[in-house]
Protein backbone atom coordinates (compact mmCIF):
# COMPACT_ATOMS: atom_id res chain seq x y z
CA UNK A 1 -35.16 -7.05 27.90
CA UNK A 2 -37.13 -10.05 25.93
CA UNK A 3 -36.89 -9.26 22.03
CA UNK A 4 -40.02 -9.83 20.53
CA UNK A 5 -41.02 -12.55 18.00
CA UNK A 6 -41.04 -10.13 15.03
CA UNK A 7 -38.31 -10.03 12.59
CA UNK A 8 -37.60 -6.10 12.57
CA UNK A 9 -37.72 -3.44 15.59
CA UNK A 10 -39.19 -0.62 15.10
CA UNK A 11 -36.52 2.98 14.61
CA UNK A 12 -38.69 6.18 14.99
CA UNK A 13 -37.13 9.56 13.33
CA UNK A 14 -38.78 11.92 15.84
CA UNK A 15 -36.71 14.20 18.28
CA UNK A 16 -38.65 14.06 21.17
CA UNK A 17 -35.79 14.92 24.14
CA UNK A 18 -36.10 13.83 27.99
CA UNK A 19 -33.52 15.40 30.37
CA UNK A 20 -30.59 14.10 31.64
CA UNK A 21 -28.81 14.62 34.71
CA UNK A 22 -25.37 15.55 35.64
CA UNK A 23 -22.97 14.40 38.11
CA UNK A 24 -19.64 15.29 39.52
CA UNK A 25 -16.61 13.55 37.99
CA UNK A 26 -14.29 10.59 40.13
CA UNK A 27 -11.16 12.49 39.86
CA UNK A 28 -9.34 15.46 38.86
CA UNK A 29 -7.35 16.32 36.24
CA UNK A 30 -3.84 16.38 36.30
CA UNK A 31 -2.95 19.12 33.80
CA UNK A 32 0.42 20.09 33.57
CA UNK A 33 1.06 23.61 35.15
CA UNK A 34 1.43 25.58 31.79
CA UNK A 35 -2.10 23.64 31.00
CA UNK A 36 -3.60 25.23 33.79
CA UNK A 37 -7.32 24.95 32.75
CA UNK A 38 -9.67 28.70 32.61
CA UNK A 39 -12.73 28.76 34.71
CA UNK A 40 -14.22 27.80 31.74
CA UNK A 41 -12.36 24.62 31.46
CA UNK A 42 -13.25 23.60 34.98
CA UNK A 43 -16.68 23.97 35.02
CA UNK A 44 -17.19 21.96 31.51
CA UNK A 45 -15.25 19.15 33.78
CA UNK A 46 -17.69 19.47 36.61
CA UNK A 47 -20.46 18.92 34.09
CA UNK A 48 -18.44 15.48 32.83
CA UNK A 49 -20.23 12.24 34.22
CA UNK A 50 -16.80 10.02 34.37
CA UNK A 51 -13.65 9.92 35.93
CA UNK A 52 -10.61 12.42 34.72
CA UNK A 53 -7.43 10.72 34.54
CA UNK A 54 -3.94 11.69 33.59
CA UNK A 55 -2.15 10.28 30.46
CA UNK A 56 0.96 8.85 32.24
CA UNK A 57 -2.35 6.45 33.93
CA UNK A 58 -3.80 5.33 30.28
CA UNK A 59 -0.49 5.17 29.34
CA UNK A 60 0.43 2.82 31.99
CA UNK A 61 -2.50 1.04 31.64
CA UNK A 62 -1.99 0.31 27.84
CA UNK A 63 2.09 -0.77 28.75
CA UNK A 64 2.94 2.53 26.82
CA UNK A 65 0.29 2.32 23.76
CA UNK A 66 2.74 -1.04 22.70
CA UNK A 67 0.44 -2.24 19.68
CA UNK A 68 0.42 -5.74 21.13
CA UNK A 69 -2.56 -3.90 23.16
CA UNK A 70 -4.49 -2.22 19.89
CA UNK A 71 -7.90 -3.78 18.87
CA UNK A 72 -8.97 -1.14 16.73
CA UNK A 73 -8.68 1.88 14.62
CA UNK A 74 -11.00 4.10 12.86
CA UNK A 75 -10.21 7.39 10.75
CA UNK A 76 -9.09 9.79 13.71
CA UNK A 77 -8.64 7.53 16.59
CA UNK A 78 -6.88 4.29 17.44
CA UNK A 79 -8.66 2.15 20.72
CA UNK A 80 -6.19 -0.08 22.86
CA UNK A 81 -7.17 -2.42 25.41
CA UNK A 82 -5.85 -1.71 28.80
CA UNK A 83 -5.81 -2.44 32.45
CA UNK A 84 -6.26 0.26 35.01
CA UNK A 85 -3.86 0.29 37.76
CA UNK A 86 -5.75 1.12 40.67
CA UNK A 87 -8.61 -0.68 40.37
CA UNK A 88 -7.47 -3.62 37.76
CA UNK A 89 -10.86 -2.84 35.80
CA UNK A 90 -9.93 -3.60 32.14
CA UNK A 91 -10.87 -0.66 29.94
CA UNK A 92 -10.80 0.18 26.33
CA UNK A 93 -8.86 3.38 25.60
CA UNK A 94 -9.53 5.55 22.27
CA UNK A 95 -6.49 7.76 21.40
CA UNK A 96 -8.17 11.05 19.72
CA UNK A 97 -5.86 12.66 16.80
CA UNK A 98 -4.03 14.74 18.86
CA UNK A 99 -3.48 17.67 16.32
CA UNK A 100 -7.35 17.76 15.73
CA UNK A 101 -8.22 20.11 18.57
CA UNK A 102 -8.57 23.90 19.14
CA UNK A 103 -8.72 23.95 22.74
CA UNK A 104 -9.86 21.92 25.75
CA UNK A 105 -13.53 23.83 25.48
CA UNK A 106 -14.61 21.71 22.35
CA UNK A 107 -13.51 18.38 23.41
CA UNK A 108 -14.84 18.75 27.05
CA UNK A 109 -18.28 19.83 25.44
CA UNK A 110 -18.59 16.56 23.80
CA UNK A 111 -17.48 15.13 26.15
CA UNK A 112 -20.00 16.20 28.38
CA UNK A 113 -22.29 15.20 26.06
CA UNK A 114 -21.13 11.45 25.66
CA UNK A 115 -21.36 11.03 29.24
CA UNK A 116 -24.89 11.56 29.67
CA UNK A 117 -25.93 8.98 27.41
CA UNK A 118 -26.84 6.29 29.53
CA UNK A 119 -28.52 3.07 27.85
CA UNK A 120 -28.01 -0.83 28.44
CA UNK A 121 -27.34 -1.39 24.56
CA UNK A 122 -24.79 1.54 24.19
CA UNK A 123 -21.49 1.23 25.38
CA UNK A 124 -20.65 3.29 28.94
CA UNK A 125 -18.28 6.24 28.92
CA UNK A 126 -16.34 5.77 32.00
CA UNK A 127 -13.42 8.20 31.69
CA UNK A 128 -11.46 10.71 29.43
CA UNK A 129 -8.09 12.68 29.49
CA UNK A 130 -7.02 15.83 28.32
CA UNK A 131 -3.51 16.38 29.40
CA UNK A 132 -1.99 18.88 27.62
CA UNK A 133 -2.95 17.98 23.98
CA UNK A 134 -3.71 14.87 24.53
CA UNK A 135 -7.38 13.75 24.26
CA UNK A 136 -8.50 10.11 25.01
CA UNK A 137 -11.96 8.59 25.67
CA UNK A 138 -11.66 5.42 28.34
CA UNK A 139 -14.86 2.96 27.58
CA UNK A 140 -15.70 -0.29 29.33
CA UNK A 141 -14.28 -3.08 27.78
CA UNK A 142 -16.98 -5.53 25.69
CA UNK A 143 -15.23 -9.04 25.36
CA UNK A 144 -17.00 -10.77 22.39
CA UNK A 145 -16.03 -8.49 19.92
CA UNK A 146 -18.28 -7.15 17.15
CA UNK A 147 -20.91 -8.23 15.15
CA UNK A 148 -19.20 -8.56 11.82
CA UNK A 149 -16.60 -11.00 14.29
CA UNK A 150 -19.80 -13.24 14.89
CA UNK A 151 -21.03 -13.09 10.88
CA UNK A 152 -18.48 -13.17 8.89
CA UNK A 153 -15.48 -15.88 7.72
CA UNK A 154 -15.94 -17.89 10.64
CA UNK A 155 -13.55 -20.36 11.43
CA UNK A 156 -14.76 -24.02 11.39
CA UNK A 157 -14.82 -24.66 15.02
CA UNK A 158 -17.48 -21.36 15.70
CA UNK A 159 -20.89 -22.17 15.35
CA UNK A 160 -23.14 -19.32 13.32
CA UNK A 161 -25.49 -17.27 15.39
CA UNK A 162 -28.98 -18.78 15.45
CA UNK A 163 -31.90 -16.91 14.21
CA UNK A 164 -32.83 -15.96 17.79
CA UNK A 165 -29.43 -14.64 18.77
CA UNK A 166 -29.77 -12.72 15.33
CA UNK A 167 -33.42 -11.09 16.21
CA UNK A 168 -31.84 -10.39 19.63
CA UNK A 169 -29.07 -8.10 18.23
CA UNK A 170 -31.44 -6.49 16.08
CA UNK A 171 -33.62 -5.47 18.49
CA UNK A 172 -31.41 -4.53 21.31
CA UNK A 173 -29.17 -2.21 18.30
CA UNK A 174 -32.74 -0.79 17.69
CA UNK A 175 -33.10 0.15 21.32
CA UNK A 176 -29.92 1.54 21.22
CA UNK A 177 -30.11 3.73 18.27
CA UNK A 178 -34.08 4.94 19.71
CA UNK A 179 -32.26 6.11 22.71
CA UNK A 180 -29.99 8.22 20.51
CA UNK A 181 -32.41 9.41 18.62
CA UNK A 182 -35.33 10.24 20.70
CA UNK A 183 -34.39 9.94 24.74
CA UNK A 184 -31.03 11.36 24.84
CA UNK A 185 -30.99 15.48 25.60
CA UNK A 186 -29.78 17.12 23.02
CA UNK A 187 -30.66 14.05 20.39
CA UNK A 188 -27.66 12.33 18.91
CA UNK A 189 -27.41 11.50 15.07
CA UNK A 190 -25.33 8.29 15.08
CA UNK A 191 -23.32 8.77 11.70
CA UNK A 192 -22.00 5.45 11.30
CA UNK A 193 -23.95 2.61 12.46
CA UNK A 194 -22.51 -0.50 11.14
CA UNK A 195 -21.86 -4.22 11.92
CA UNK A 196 -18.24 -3.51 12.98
CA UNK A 197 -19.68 -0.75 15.45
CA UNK A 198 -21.89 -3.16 17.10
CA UNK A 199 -20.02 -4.88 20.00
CA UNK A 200 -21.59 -7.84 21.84
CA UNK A 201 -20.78 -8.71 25.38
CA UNK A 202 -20.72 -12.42 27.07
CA UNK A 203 -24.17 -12.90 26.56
CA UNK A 204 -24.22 -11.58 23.01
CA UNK A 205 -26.25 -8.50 24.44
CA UNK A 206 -25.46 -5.79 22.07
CA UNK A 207 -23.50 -2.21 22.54
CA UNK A 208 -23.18 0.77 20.43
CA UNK A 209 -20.11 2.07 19.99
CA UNK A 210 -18.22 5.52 18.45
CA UNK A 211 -21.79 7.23 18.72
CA UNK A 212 -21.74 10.95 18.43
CA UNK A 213 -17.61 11.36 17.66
CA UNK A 214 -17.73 13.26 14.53
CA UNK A 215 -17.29 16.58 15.93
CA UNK A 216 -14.37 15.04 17.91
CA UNK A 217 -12.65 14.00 14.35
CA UNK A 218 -12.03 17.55 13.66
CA UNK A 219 -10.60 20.73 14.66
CA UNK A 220 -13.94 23.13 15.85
CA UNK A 221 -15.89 20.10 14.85
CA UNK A 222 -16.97 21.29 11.54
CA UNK A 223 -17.79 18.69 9.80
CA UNK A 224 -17.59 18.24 6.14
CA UNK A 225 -21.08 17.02 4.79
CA UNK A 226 -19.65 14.38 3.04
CA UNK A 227 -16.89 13.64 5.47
CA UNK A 228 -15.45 10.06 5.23
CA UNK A 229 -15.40 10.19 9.08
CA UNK A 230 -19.33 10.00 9.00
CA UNK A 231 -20.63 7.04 7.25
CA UNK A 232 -19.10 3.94 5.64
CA UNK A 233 -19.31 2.65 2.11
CA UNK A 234 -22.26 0.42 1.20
CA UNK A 235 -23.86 1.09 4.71
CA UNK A 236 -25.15 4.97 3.57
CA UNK A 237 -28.64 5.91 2.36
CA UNK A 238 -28.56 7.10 -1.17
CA UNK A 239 -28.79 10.98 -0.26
CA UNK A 240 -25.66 10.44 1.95
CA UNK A 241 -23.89 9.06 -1.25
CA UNK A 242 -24.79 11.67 -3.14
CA UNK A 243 -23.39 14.36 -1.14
CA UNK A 244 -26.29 14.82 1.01
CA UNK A 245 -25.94 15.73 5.27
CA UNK A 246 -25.84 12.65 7.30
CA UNK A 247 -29.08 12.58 9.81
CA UNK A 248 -31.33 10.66 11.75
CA UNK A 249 -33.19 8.99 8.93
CA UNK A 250 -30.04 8.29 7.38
CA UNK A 251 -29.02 6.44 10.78
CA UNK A 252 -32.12 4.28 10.04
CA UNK A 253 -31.14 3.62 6.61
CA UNK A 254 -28.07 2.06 8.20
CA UNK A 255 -29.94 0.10 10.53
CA UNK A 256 -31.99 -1.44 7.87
CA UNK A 257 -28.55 -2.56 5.92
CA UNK A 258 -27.07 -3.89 9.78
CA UNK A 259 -30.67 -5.76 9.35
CA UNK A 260 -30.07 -7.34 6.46
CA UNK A 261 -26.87 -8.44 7.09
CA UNK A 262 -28.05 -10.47 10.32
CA UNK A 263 -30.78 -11.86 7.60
CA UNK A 264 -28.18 -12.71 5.14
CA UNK A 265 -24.94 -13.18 6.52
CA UNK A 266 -23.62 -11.01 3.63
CA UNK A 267 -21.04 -8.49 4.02
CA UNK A 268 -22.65 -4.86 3.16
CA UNK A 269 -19.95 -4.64 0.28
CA UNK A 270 -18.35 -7.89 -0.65
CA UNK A 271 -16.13 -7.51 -3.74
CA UNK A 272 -15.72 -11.11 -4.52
CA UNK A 273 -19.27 -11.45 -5.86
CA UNK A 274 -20.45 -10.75 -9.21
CA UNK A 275 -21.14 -7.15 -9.88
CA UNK A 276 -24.69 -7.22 -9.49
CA UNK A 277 -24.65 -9.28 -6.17
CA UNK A 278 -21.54 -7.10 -4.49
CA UNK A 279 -24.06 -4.57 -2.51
CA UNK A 280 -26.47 -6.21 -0.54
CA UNK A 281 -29.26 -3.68 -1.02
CA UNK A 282 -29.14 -3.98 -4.30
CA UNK A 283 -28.57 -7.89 -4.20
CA UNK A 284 -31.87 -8.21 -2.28
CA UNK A 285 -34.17 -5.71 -3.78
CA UNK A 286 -35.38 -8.44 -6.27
CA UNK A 287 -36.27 -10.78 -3.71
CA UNK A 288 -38.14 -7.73 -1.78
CA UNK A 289 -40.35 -7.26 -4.51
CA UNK A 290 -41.28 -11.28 -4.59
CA UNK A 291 -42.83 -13.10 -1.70
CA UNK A 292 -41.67 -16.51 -2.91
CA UNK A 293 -38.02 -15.73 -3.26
CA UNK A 294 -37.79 -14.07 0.65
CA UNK A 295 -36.25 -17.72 1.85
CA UNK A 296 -33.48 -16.57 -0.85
CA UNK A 297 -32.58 -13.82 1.67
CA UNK A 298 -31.58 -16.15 4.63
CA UNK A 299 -28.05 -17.11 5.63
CA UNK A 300 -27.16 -20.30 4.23
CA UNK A 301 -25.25 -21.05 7.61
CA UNK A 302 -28.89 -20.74 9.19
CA UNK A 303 -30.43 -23.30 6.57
CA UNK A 304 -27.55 -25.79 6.87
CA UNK A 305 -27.62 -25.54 10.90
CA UNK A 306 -31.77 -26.00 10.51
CA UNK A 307 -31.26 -28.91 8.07
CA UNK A 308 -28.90 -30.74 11.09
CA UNK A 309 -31.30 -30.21 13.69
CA UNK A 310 -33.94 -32.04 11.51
């Protein structure tokens, strides 16, 4: 996909659904015998689009969960970077809260879910496990790292992403969160799109990732509304903040602050400015409202690397 010359990609709010298709999973699962899944249980893992695998594998493949292997933790998971044994494809594993689970129903639901969503800027689903109680997600493995790695405190030696590279990852995150929104059967609210969600892959290509987990962060995935789980601080729309249900339009919200960080290089909440300057909403609203400041807005790396060209 060629991103276009424009700045910003367009997000639409509407839930217009296409089907998707099911296929049978790459392996079974090996449940211990008091886990003996109900009919139920089975045919939730005939509708899962991935591979089932047993702990002892992930755990094998992760040399025991050692945290040598962890790359990254959110509020109910922890992901680890492993190497699958019989096939030597390296994977990243997300270890679910084990305690936050009713049953195997709930988790294989979402799962099923998850696996359907099939887009080149979200990241692919390629596995899970749910032996006895526990519950793990197995992902591809995206080896740049994430977009707040490629924007923020960079060391001397790493050269800041050029305005094209920037545009790029704006537009293929835009894709991304379209496909979520409006392609994907039933349509998926994101929750917490943010720069440190973004990964980017050899070429810089962007992925989504941790799209549609909030009802995995909870027992019978309900949700509180104003769930720390579900959106991060500085990235929410106002009516999020205030107490309000997260949704679609609340996703775009987000995606207008991931915007404006590729723009500015600014962190969403950076406590070392001055008060006024520490959200970058409300540190750029001034120069929104004035056409001759909007050169204010651009990362300084950008100028500087401009300037050295010239």
């Amino acid at each position: 996909m060629t991103p276009p010359p424009a700045m910003s990609a367009p997000v639409h709010t509407t839930t217009a659904a296409a089907p998707a298709t099911m296929t049978q999973p790459n392996g079974r699962l090996d449940n211990h015998a008091h886990d003996k899944p109900s009919t139920e249980d089975g045919s939730l893992q005939l509708a899962i689009a991935g591979q089932a695998f047993a702990f002892r594998e992930l755990a094998a493949a992760t040399d025991h969960f050692t945290p040598y292997n962890l790359v990254g933790e959110g509020g109910f998971f922890r992901v680890y970077k492993g190497q699958l044994e019989k096939t030597g494809q390296t994977v990243a594993i997300k270890q679910l809260d084990k305690h936050g689970f009713q049953g195997n129903n709930e988790f294989l639901t979402e799962v099923s879910k998850l696996s359907r969503l099939h887009h080149e800027n979200l990241i692919d689903i390629i596995g899970y496990c749910a032996d006895g109680d526990q519950r793990l997600l197995v992902y591809e493995f995206i080896s740049a790292g994430t977009l707040e790695d490629h924007l923020f405190d960079l060391p001397p030696d790493k050269k800041p992403m050029d305005w094209c590279t920037r545009m790029k990852v704006a537009y293929g995150a835009a894709q991304g969160l379209e496909y979520l929104h409006e392609k994907a059967n039933p349509p998926v609210v994101y929750g917490d799109f943010k720069a440190s969600n973004i990964l980017l892959d050899a070429g810089l290509t962007p992925k989504l990732s941790d799209f549609g987990l909030a009802k995995l962060g909870q027992a019978g995935g309900n949700m509180p509304v104003a769930s720390p789980m579900m959106g991060s601080f500085g990235c929410c729309a106002p009516e999020y903040d205030r107490g309000g249900q997260v949704t679609m339009k609340s996703d775009v919200y987000c995606f207008g602050v991931v915007l404006l960080q590729l723009i500015s290089g600014r962190r969403a909440v950076d406590t070392s400015k001055p008060v006024a300057e520490q959200n970058v909403v409300t540190w750029a609203m001034p120069m929104f409202k004035d056409q001759k400041r909007y050169h204010e807005l651009v990362d300084p790396l950008i100028k500087a690397s401009t300037r050295q060209k010239h």
